[in-house]
Each structure stands twice: as structure tokens, then as C-alpha cells.
N, C-alpha and C. Protein backbone atom coordinates (compact mmCIF):
# COMPACT_ATOMS: atom_id res chain seq x y z
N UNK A 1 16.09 10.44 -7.66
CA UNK A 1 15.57 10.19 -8.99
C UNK A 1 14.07 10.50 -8.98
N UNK A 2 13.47 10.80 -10.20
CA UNK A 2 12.38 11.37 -9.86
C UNK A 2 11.51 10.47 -9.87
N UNK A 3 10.40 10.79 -9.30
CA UNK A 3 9.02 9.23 -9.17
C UNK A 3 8.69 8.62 -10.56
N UNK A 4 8.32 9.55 -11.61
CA UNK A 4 8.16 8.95 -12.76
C UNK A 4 8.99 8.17 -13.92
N UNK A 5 10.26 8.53 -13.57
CA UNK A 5 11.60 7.90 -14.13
C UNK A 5 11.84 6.28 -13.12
N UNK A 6 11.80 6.36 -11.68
CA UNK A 6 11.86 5.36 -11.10
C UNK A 6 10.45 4.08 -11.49
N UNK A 7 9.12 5.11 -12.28
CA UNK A 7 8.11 4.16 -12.25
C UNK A 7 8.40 3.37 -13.80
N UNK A 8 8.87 4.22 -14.70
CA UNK A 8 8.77 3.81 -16.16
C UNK A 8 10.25 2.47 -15.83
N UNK A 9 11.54 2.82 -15.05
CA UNK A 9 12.64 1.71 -15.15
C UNK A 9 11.88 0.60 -14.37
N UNK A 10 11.11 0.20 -13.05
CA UNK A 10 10.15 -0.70 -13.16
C UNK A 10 9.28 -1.37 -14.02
N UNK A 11 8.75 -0.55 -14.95
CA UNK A 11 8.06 -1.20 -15.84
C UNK A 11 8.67 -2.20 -17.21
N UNK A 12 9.64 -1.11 -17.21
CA UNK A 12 10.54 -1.69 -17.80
C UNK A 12 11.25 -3.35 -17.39
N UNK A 13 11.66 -2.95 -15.88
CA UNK A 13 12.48 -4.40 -15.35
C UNK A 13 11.22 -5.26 -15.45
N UNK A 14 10.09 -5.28 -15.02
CA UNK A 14 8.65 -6.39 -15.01
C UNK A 14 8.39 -6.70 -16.55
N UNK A 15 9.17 -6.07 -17.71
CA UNK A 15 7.71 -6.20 -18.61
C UNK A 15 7.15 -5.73 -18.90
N UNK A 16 6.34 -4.69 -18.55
CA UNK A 16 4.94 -3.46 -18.12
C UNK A 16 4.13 -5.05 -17.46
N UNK A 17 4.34 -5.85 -16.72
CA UNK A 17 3.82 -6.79 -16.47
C UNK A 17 3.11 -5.93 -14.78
N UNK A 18 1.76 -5.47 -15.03
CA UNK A 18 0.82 -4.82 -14.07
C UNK A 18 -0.20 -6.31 -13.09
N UNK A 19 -0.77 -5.98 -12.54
CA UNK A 19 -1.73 -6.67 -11.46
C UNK A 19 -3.24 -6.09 -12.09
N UNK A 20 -3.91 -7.18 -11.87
CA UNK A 20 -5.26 -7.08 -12.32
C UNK A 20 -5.85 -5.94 -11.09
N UNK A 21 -6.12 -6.74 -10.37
CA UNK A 21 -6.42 -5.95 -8.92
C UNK A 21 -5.35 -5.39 -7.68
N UNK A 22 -5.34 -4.04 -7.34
CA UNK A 22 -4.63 -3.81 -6.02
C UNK A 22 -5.43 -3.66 -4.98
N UNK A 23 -5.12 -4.12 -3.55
CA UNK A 23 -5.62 -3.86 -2.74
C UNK A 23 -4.44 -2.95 -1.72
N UNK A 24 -4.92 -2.24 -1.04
CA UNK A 24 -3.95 -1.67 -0.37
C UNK A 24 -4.85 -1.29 1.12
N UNK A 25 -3.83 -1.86 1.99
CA UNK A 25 -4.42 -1.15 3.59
C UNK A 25 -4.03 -0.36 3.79
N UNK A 26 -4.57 0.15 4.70
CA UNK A 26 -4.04 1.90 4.70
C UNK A 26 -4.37 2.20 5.98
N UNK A 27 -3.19 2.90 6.71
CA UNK A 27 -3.00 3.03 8.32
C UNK A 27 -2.92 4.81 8.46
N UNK A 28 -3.58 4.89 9.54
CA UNK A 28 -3.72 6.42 10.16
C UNK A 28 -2.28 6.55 10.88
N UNK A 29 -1.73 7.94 11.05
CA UNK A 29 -0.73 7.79 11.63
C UNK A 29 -0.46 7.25 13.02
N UNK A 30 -1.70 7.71 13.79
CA UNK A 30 -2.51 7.13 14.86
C UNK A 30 -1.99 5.49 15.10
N UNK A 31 -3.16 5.07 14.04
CA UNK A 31 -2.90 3.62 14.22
C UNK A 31 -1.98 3.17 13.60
N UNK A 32 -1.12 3.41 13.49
CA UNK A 32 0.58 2.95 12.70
C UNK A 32 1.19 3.15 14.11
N UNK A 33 1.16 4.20 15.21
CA UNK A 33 1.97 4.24 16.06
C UNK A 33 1.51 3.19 16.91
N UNK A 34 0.59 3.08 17.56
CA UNK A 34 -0.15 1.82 18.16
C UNK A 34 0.20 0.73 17.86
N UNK A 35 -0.16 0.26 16.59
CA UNK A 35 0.45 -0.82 15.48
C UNK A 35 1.84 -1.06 16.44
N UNK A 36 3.07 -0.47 16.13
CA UNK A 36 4.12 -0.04 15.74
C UNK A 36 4.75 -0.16 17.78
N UNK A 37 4.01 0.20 18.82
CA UNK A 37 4.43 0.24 19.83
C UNK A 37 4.12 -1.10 20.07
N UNK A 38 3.63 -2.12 19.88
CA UNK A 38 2.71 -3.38 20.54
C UNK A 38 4.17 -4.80 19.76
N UNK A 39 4.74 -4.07 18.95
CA UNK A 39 5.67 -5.15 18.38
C UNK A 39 7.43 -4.80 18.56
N UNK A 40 8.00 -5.45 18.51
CA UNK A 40 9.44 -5.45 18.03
C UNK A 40 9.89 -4.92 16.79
N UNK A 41 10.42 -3.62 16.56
CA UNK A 41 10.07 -2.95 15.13
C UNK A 41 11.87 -4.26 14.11
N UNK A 42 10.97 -4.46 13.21
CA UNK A 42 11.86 -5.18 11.64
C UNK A 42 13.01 -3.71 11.46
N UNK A 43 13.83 -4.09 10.48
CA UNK A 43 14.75 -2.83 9.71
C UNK A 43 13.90 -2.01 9.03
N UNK A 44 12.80 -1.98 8.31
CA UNK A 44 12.09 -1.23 7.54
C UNK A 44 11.24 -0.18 8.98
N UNK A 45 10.13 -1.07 9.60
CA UNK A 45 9.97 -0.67 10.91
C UNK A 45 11.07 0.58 11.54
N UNK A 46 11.56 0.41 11.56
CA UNK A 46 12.85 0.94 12.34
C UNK A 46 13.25 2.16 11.94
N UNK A 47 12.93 2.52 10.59
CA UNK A 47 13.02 4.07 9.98
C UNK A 47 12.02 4.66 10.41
N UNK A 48 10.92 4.27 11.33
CA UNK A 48 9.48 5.15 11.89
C UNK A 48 8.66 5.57 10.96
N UNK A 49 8.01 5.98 11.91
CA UNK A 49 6.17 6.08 11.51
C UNK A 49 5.93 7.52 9.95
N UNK A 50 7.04 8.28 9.83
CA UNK A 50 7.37 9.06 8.86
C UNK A 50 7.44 8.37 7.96
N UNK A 51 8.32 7.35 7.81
CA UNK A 51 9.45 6.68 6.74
C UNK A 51 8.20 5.80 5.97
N UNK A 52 7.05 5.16 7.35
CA UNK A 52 6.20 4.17 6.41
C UNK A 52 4.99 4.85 5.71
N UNK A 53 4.57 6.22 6.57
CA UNK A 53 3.51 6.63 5.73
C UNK A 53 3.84 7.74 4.39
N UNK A 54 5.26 7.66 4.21
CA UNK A 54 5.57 8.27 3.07
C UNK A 54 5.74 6.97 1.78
N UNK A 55 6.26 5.63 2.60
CA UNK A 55 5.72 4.85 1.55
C UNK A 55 4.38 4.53 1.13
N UNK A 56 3.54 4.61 2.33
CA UNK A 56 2.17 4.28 1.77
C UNK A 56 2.04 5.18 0.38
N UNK A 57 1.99 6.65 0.97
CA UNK A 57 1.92 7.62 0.07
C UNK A 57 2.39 7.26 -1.33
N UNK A 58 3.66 6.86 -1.80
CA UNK A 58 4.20 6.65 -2.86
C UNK A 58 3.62 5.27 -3.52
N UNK A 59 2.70 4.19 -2.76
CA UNK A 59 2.42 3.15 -3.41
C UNK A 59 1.13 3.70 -3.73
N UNK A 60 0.22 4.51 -3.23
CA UNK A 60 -1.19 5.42 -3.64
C UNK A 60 -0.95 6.10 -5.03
N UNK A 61 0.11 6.51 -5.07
CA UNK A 61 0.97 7.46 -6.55
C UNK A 61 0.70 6.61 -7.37
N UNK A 62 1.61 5.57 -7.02
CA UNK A 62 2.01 4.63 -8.11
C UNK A 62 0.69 4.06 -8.72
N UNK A 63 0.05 3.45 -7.56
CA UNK A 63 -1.16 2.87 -8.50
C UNK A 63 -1.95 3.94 -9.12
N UNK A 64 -2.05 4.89 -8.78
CA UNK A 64 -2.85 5.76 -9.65
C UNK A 64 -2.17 6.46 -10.96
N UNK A 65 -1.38 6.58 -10.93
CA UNK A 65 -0.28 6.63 -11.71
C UNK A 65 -0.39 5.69 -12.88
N UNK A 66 -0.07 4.62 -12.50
CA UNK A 66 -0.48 3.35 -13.28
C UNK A 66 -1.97 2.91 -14.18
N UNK A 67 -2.69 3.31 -13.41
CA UNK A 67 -4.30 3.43 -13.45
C UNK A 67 -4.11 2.10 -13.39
N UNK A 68 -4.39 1.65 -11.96
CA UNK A 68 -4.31 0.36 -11.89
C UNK A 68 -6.19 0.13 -11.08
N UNK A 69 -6.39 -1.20 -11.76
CA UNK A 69 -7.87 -1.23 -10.88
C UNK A 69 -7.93 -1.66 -9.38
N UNK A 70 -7.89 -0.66 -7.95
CA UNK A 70 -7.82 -0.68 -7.12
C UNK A 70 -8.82 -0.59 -5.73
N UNK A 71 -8.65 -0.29 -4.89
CA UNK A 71 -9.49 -0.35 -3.83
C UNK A 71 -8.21 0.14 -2.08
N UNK A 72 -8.28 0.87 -2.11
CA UNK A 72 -7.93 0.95 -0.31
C UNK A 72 -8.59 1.13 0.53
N UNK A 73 -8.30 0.03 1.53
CA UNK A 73 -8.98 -0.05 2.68
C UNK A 73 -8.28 0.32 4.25
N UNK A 74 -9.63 0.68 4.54
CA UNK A 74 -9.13 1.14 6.27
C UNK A 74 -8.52 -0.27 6.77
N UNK A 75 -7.21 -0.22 7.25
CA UNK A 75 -6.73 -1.47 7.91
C UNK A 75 -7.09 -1.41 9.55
N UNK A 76 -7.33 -0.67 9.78
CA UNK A 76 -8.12 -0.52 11.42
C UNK A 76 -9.23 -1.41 11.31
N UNK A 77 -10.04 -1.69 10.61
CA UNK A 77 -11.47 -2.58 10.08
C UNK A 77 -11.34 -3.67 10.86
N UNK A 78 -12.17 -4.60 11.08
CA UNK A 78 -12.27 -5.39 11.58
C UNK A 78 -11.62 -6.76 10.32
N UNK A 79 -10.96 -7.66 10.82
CA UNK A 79 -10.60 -8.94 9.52
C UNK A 79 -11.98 -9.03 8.61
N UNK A 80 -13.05 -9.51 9.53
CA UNK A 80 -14.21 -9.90 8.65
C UNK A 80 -14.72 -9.12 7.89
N UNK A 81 -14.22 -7.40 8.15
CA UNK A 81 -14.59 -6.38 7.43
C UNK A 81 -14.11 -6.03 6.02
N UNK A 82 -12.95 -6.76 6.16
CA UNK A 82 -11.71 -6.73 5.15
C UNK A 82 -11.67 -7.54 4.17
N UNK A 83 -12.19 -8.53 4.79
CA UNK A 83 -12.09 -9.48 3.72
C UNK A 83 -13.52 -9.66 3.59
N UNK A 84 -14.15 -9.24 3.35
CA UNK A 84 -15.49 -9.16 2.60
C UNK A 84 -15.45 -7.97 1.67
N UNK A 85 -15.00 -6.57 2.28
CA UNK A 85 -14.71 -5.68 1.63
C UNK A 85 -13.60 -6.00 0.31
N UNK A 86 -12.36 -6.77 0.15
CA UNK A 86 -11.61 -7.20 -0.71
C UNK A 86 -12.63 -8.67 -1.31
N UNK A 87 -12.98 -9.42 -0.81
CA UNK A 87 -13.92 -10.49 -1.78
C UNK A 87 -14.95 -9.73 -2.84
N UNK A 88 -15.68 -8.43 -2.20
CA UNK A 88 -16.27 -8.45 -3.39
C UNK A 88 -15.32 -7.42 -4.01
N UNK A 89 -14.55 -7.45 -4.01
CA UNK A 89 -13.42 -6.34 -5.21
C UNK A 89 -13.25 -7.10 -6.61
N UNK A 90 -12.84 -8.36 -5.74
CA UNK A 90 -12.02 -9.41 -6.71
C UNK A 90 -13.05 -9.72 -7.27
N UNK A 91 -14.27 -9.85 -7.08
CA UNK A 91 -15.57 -10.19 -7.86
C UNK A 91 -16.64 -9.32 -8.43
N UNK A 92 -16.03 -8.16 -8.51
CA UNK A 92 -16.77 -7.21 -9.23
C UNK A 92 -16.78 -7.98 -10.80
């Protein structure tokens, strides 16, 4: 089905009920495999390092797509980096 038909029947099932703010982390393929070797991979996990950065990809669409008010961040960052970087988002 095509991306924009799958985005409008979402909007539809929510409402058009959108998010004020998105934040999104965002992994190198690099550090997704790293990530990804250090744990026990979940069922989603388990489709590999293809399967997740084609979702990233499609949630980058979507919010822009959406024109949603956003921000992605390097998830490699340090925590304290992150969440200072997302505090002042939410407080713009």
C-alpha cells in the first residue's frame, strides 16, 4: 500500500489527532549493529539492522510529511546530551 494512503487511514483511525512535539533518535547503521550485538535481539530486533533503519526512514517521512514540529537526535550522544538537547525542544 502506498505510504501516503497508509498515512491519511492513520489519520483517519487517530482523529487527525497529531503530537505537539516529536523527538526522534536516530542510529547510524554502525551504531545500530553495536547496539544490536551487546543484547538479545526482541521479534522486531530480529528482522535486522535493514528492517530497523528502513523504519527509522519511514518515521522521518512521516513526520515530515505531517509537518510535524520536530527535532532528531544523534542517539550515540551522551544521556546528558539528550536530554538537554530534547528539554530545550519542549521549551522552545
Amino acid at each position: 500500500m502506498p505510504f501516503e494512503i497508509v498515512t491519511t487511514l492513520n489519520l483517519i483511525a487517530t482523529s487527525n489527532t497529531l503530537p505537539t512535539h516529536v523527538v526522534l533518535l536516530e542510529l547510524s547503521k554502525e551504531e545500530l549493529i553495536y547496539r544490536l550485538s551487546q543484547k538479545e535481539h526482541d521479534g522486531i530486533e530480529a528482522r535486522g539492522v535493514d528492517y530497523l533503519l528502513d523504519i527509522q526512514e519511514r518515521m522521518k517521512k512521516t513526520i515530515e510529511l505531517l509537518n510535524i514540529n520536530h527535532i532528531y537526535i544523534d542517539a550515540s550522544l551522551s544521556i546528558k546530551e539528550i536530554s538537554e538537547t530534547i528539554e530545550e525542544f519542549i521549551n522552545e
